[in-house]
Protein backbone atom coordinates (compact mmCIF):
# COMPACT_ATOMS: atom_id res chain seq x y z
CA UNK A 1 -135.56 252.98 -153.39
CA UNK A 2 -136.38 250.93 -156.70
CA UNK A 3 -136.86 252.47 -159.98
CA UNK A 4 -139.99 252.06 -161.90
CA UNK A 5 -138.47 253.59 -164.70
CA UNK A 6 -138.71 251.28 -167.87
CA UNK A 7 -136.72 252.29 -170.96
CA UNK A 8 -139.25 253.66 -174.25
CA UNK A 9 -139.55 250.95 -176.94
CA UNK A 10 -137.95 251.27 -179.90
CA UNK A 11 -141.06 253.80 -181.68
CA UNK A 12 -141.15 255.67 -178.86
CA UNK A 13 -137.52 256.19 -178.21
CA UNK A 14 -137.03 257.06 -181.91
CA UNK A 15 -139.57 259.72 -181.45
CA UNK A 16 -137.94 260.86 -178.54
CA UNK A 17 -134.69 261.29 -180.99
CA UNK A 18 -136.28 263.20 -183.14
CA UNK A 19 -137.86 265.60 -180.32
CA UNK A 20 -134.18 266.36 -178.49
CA UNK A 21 -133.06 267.00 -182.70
CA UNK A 22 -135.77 269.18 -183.10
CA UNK A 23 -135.09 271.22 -179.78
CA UNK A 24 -131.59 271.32 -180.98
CA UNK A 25 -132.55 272.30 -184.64
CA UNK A 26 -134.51 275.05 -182.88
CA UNK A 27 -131.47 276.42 -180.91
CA UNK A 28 -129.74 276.38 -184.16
CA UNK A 29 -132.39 278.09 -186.29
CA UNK A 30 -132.46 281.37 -183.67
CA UNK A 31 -128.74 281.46 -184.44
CA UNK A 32 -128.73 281.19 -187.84
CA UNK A 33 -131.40 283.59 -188.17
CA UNK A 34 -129.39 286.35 -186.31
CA UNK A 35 -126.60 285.41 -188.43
CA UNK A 36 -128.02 285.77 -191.61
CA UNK A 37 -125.16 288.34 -192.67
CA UNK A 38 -123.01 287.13 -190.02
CA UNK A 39 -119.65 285.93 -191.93
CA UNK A 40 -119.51 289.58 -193.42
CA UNK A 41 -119.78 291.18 -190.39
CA UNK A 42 -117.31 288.41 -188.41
CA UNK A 43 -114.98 289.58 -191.10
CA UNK A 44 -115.33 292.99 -190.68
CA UNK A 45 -114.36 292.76 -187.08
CA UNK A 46 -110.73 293.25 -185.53
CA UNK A 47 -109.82 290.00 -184.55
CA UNK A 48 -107.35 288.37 -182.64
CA UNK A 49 -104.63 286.63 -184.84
CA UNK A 50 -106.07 282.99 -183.46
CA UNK A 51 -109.40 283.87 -184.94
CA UNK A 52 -110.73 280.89 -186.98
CA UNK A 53 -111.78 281.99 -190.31
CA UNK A 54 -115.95 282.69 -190.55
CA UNK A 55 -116.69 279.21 -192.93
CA UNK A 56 -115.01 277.05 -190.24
CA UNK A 57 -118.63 277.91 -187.84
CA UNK A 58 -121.28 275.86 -189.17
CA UNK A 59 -119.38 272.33 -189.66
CA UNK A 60 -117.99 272.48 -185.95
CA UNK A 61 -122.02 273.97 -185.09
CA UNK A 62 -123.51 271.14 -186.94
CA UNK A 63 -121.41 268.48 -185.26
CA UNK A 64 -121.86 270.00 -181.54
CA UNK A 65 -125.97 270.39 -182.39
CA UNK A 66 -125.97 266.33 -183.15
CA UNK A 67 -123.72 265.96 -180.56
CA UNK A 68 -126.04 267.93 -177.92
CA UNK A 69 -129.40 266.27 -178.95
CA UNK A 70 -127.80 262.92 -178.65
CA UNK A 71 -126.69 263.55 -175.40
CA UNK A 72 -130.16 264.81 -174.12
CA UNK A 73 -131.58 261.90 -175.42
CA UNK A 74 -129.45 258.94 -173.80
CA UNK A 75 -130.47 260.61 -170.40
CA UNK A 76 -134.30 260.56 -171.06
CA UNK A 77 -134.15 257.22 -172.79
CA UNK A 78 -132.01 256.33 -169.12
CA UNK A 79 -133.30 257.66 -166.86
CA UNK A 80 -137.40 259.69 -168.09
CA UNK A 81 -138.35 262.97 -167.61
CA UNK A 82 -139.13 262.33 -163.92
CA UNK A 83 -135.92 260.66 -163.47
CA UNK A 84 -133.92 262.86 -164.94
CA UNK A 85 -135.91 266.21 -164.18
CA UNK A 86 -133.18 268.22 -163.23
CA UNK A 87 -130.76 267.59 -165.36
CA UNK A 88 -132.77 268.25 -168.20
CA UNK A 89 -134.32 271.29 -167.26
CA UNK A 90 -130.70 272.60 -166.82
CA UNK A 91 -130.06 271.00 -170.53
CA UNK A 92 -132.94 272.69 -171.89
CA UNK A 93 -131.41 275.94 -170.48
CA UNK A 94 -128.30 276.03 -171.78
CA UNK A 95 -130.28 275.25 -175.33
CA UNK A 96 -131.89 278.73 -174.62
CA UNK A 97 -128.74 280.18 -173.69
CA UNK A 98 -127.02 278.96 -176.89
CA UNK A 99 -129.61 280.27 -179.31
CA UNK A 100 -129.40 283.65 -177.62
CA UNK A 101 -125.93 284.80 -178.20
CA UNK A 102 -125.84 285.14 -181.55
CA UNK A 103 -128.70 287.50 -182.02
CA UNK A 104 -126.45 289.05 -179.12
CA UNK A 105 -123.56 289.10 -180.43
CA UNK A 106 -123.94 289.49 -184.25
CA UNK A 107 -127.66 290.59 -184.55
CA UNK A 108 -127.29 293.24 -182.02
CA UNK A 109 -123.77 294.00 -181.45
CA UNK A 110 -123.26 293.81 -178.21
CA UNK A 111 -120.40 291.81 -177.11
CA UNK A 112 -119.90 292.66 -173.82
CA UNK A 113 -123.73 291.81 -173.07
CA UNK A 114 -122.57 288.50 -175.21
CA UNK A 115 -119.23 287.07 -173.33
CA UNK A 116 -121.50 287.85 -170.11
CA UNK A 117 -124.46 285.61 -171.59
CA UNK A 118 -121.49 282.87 -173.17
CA UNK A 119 -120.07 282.70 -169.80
CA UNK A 120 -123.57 281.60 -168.33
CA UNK A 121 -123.88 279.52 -171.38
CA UNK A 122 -120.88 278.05 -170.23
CA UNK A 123 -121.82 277.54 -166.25
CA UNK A 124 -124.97 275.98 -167.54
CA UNK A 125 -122.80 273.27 -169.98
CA UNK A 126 -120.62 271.93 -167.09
CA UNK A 127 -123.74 271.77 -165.21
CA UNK A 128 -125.06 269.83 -167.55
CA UNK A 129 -122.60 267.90 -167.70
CA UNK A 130 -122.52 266.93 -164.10
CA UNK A 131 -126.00 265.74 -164.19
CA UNK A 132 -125.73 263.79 -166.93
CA UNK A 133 -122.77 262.04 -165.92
CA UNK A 134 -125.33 260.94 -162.85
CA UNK A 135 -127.64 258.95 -165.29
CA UNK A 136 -125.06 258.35 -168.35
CA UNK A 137 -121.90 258.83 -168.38
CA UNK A 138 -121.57 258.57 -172.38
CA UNK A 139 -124.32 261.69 -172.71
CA UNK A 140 -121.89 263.52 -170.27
CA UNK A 141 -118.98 262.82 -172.32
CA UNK A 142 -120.56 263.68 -175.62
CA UNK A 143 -121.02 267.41 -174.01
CA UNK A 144 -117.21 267.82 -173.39
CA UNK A 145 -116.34 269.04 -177.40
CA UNK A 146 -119.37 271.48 -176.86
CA UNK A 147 -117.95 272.76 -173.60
CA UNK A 148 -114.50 272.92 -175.28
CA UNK A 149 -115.69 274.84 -178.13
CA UNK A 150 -117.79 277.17 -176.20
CA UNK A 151 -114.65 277.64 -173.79
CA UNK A 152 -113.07 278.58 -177.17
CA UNK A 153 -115.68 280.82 -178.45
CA UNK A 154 -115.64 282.94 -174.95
CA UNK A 155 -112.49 283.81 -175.01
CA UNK A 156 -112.93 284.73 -178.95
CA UNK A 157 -115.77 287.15 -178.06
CA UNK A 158 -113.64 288.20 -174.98
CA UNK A 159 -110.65 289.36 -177.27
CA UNK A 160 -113.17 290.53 -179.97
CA UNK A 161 -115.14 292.87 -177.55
CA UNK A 162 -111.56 294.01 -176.17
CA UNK A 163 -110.22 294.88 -179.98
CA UNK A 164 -113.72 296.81 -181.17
């Protein structure tokens, strides 16, 4: 079967940009929100001896949120929305997913209910992954420090729940 897919122009890809930043903004803003006291309360915590300290968050989170909406972009500037249906409704999951475990985890303190949702959150990023990699493999690869990180960050709420 032949694609009719044709690539956005320039405007419209550059809008499309700014949508997948905006979306990613968004996921950020829900967790930034629930954090609003959140290095106090990090620090208050037992934590493991590996624990990165609370100011080292928001550089690697601002990073991974660029990274992320670039990502989502390359595969609808590939492959369109109907091309590329699936893998970015599974995209824009894990962007609900990520904005929902910190008002888990710090705004309600509950971090058993928040390695359970971090471990979907992770399912859904090597998901993600997978279906990018079908329409660009550089969006696929531009996931893998998010997955690492988040791989990081479960087993840091793992050993946190354990210790409180």
């Amino acid at each position: 079967m032949v694609s009719t897919y044709t690539r956005p122009s320039l405007p419209v890809a550059a809008v499309g940009l700014a949508g997948f930043g905006v979306a990613a903004a968004a996921a950020a803003l829900v967790g930034g929100l629930a954090a609003a006291s959140a290095s106090d309360q990090y620090g208050a915590l037992v934590q493991p001896a590996w624990a990165p300290p609370a100011w080292l968050f928001g550089p690697v989170w601002t990073v991974l949120y660029v990274t992320i909406a670039v990502a989502g972009w390359l595969v609808w500037r590939t492959a369109g929305w109907s091309g590329a249906r699936s893998a970015l409704s599974v995209f824009a999951a894990q962007l609900v997913l990520n904005a929902l475990w910190t008002p888990l985890f710090f705004g309600a303190g509950l971090f058993g209910v928040a390695f359970v949702e971090i471990v979907l959150l992770w399912l859904t990023i090597v998901a993600t992954i997978v279906l990018f990699a079908r329409h660009s493999r550089p969006a696929a690869l531009l996931l893998v420090p998010y997955l690492a990180w988040v791989t990081f960050a479960s087993t840091l709420n793992l050993a946190i729940w354990v210790l409180n």
